[in-house]
N, C-alpha and C. Protein backbone atom coordinates (compact mmCIF):
# COMPACT_ATOMS: atom_id res chain seq x y z
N UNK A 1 0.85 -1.17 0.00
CA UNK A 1 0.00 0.00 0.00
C UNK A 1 0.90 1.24 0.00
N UNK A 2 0.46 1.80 -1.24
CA UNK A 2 1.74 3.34 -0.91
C UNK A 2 1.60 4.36 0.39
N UNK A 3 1.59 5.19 0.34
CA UNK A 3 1.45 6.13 1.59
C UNK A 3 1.37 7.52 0.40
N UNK A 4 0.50 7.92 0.48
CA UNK A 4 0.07 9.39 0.34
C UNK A 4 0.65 10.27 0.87
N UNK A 5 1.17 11.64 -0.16
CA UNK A 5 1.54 12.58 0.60
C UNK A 5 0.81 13.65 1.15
N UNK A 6 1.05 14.32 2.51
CA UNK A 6 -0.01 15.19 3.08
C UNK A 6 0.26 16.23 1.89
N UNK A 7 -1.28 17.40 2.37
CA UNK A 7 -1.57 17.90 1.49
C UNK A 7 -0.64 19.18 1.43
N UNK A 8 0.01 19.63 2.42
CA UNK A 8 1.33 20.66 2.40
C UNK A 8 2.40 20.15 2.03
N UNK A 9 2.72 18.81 1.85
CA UNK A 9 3.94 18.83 0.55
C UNK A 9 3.66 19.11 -0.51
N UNK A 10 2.59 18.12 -1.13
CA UNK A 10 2.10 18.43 -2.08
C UNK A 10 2.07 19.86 -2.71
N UNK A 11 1.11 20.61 -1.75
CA UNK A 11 1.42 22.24 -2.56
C UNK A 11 2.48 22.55 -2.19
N UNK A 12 3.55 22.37 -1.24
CA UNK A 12 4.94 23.21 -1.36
C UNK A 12 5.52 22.99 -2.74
N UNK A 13 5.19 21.31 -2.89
CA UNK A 13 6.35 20.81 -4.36
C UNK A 13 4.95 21.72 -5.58
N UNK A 14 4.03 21.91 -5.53
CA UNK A 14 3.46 22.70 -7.01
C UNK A 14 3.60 23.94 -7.18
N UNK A 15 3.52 24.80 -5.69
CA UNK A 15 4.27 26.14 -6.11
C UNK A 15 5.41 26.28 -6.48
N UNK A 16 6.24 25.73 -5.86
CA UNK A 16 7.74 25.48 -6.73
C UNK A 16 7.61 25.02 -7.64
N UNK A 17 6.93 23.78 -8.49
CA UNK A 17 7.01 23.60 -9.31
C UNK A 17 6.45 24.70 -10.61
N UNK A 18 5.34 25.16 -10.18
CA UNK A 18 4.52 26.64 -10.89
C UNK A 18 5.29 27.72 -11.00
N UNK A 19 6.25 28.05 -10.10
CA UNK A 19 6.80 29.55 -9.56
C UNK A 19 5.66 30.53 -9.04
N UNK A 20 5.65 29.48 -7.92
CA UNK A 20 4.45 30.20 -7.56
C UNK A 20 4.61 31.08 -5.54
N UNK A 21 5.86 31.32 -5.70
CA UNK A 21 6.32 31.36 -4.31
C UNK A 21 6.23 30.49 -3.27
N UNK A 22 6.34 31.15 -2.12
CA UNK A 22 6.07 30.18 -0.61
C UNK A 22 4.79 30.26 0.04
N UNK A 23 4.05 28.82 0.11
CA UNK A 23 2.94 29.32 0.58
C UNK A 23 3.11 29.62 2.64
N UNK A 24 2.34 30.86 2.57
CA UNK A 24 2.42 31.01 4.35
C UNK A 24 1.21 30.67 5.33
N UNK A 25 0.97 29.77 6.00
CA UNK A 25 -0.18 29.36 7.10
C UNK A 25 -0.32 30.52 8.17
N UNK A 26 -1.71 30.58 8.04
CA UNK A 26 -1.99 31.39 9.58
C UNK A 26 -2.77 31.23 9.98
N UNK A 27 -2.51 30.91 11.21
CA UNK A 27 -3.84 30.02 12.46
C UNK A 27 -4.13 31.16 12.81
N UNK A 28 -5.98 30.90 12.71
CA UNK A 28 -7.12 31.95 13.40
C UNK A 28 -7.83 30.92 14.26
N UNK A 29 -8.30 31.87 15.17
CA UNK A 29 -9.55 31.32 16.46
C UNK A 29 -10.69 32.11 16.42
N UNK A 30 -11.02 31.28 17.09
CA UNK A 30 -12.75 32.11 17.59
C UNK A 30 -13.17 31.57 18.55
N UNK A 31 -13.17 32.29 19.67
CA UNK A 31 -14.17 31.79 21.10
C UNK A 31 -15.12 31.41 20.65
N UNK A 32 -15.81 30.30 21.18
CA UNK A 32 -16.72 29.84 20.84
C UNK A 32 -17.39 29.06 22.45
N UNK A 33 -18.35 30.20 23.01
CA UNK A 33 -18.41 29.22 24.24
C UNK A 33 -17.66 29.57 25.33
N UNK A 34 -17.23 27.99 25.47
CA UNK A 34 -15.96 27.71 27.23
C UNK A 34 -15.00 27.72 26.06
N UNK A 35 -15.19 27.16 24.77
CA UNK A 35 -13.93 26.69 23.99
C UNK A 35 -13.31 27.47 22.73
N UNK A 36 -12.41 27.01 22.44
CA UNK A 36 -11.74 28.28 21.11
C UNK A 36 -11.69 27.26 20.21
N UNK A 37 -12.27 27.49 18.68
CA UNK A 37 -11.96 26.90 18.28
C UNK A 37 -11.04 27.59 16.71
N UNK A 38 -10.08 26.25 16.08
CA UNK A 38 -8.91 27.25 15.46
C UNK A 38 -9.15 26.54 13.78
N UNK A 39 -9.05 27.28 12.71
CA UNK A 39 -8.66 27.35 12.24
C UNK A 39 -7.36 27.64 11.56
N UNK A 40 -7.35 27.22 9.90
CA UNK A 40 -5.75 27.77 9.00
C UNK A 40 -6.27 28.18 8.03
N UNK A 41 -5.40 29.18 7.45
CA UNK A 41 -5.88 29.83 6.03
C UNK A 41 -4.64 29.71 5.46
N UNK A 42 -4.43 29.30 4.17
CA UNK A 42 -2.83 29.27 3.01
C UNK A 42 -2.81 29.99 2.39
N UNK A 43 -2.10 30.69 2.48
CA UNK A 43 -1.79 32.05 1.64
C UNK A 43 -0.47 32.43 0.79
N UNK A 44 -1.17 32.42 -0.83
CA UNK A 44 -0.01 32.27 -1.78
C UNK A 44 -0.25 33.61 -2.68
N UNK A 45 0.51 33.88 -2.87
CA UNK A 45 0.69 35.29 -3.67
C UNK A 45 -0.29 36.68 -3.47
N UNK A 46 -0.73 36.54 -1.98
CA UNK A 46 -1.56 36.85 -1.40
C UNK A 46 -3.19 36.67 -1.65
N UNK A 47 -3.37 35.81 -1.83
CA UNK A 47 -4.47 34.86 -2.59
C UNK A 47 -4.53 33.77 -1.25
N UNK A 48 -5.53 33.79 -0.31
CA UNK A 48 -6.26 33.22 0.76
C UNK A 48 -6.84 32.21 0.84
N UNK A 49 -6.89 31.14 1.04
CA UNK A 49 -7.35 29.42 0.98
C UNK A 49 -7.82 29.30 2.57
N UNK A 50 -8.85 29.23 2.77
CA UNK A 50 -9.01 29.08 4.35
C UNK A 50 -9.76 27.79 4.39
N UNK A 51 -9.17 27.26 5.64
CA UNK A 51 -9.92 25.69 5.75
C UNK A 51 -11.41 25.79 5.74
N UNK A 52 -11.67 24.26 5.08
CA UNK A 52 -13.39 24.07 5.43
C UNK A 52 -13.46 24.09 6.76
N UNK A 53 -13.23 23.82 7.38
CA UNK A 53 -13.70 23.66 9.22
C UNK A 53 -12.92 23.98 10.23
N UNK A 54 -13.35 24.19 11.42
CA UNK A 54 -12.25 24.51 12.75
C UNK A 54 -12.45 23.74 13.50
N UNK A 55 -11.73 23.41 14.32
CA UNK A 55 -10.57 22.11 14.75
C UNK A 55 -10.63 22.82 16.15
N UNK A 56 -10.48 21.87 16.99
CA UNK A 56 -10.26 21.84 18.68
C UNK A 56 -8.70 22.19 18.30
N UNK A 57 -8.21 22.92 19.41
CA UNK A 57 -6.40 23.19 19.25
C UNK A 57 -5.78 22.01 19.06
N UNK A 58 -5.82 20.83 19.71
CA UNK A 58 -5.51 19.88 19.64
C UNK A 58 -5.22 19.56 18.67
N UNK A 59 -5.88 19.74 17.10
CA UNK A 59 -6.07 19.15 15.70
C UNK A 59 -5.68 20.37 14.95
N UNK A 60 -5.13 21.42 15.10
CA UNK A 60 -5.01 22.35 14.42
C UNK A 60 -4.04 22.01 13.06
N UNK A 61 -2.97 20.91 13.33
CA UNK A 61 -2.65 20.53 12.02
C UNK A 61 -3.32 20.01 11.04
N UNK A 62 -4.83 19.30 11.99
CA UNK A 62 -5.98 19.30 10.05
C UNK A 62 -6.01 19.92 10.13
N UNK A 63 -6.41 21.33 10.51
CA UNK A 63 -7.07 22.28 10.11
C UNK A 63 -5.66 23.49 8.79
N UNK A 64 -4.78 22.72 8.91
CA UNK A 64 -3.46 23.33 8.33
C UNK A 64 -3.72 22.55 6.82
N UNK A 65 -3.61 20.87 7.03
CA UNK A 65 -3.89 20.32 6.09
C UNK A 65 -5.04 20.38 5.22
N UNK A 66 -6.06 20.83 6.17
CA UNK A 66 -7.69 21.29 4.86
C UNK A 66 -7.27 22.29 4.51
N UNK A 67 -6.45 23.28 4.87
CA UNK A 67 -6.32 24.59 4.11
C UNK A 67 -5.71 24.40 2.82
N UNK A 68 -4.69 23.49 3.11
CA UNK A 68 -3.29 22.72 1.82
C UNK A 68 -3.85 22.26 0.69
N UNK A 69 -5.28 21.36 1.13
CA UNK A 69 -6.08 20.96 0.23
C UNK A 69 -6.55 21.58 -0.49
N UNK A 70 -7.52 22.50 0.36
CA UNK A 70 -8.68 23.27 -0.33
C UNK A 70 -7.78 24.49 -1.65
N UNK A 71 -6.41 24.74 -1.05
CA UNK A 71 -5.49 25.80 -2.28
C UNK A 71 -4.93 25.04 -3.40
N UNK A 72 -5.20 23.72 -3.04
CA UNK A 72 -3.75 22.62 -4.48
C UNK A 72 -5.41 22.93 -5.15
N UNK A 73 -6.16 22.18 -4.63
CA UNK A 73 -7.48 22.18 -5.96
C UNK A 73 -7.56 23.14 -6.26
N UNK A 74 -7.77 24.42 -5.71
CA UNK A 74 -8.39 25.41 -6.76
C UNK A 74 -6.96 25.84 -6.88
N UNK A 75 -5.78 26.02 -6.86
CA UNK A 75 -5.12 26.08 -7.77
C UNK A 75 -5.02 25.29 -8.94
N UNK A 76 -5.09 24.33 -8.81
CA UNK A 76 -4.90 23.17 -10.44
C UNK A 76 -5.96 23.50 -11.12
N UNK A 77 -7.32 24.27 -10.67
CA UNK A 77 -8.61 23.83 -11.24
C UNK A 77 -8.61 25.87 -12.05
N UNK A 78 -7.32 26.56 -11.39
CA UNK A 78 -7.31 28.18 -12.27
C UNK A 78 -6.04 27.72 -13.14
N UNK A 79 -5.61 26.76 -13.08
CA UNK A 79 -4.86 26.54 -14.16
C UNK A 79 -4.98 26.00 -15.46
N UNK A 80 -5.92 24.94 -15.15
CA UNK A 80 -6.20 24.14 -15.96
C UNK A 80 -7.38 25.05 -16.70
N UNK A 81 -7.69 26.32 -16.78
CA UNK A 81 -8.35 26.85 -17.62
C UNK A 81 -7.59 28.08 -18.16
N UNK A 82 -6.29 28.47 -17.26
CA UNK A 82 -5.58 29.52 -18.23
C UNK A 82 -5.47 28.49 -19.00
N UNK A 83 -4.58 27.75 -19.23
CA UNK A 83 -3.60 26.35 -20.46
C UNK A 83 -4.79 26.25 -21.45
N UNK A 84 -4.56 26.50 -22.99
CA UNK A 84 -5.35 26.11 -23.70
C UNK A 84 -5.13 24.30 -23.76
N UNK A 85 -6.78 24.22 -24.66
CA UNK A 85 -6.46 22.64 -24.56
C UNK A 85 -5.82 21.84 -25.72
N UNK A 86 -5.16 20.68 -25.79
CA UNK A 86 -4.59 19.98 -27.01
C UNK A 86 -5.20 20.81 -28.17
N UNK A 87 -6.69 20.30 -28.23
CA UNK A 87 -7.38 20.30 -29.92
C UNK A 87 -6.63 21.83 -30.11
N UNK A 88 -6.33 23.11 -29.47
CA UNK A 88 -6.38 23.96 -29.63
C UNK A 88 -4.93 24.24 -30.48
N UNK A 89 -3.90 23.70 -29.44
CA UNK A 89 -2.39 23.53 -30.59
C UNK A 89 -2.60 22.52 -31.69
N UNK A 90 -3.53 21.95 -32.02
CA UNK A 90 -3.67 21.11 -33.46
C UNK A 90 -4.59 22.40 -34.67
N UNK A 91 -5.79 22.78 -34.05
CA UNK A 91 -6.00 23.52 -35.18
C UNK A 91 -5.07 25.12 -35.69
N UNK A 92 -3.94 25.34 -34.36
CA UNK A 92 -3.06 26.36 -34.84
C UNK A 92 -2.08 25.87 -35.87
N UNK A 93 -2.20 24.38 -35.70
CA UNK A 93 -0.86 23.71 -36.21
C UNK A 93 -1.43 23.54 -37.74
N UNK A 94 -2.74 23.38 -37.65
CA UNK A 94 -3.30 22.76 -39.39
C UNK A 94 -3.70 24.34 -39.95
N UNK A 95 -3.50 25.27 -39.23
CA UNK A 95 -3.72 26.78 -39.90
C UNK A 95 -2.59 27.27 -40.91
């Protein structure tokens, strides 16, 4: 069984791979109650990815890792619509 990589390597190795700088984490809270609860937001070229959910302190590294997530997808998913598609370098090519 392989082992998966968490979701902050992953985007460290695609912004580097993109040139897309360093992404920076920043844990937020919110009283909530008796309890605080914390979030992470990833922040790349000042462009904001904040986790789906907040996390007991305890777990604040998911809450690091949903952020990691939630920025690789919608980064791949604003890329994959700048990049024209194949058919598109074939009919420049038969022009």
């Amino acid at each position: 069984m392989s082992q998966v990589e968490p979701w902050t390597h992953q985007l460290k190795q695609y912004c580097q791979a993109e040139g897309l700088g360093d992404v920076v984490y920043q844990d937020v809270s919110d009283r909530r109650g008796g309890r605080t609860a914390w979030s992470t937001i990833a922040v790349i070229n000042n462009t904001q990815y904040p986790a789906r959910f907040w996390y007991d302190g305890s777990r604040i590294e998911q809450a690091k890792e949903d952020a990691a997530e939630i920025a690789l997808c919608n980064l791949k998913k604003s890329l994959e619509r700048q990049r024209p598609s194949a058919s598109q370098y074939q009919r420049s090519l038969a022009a």
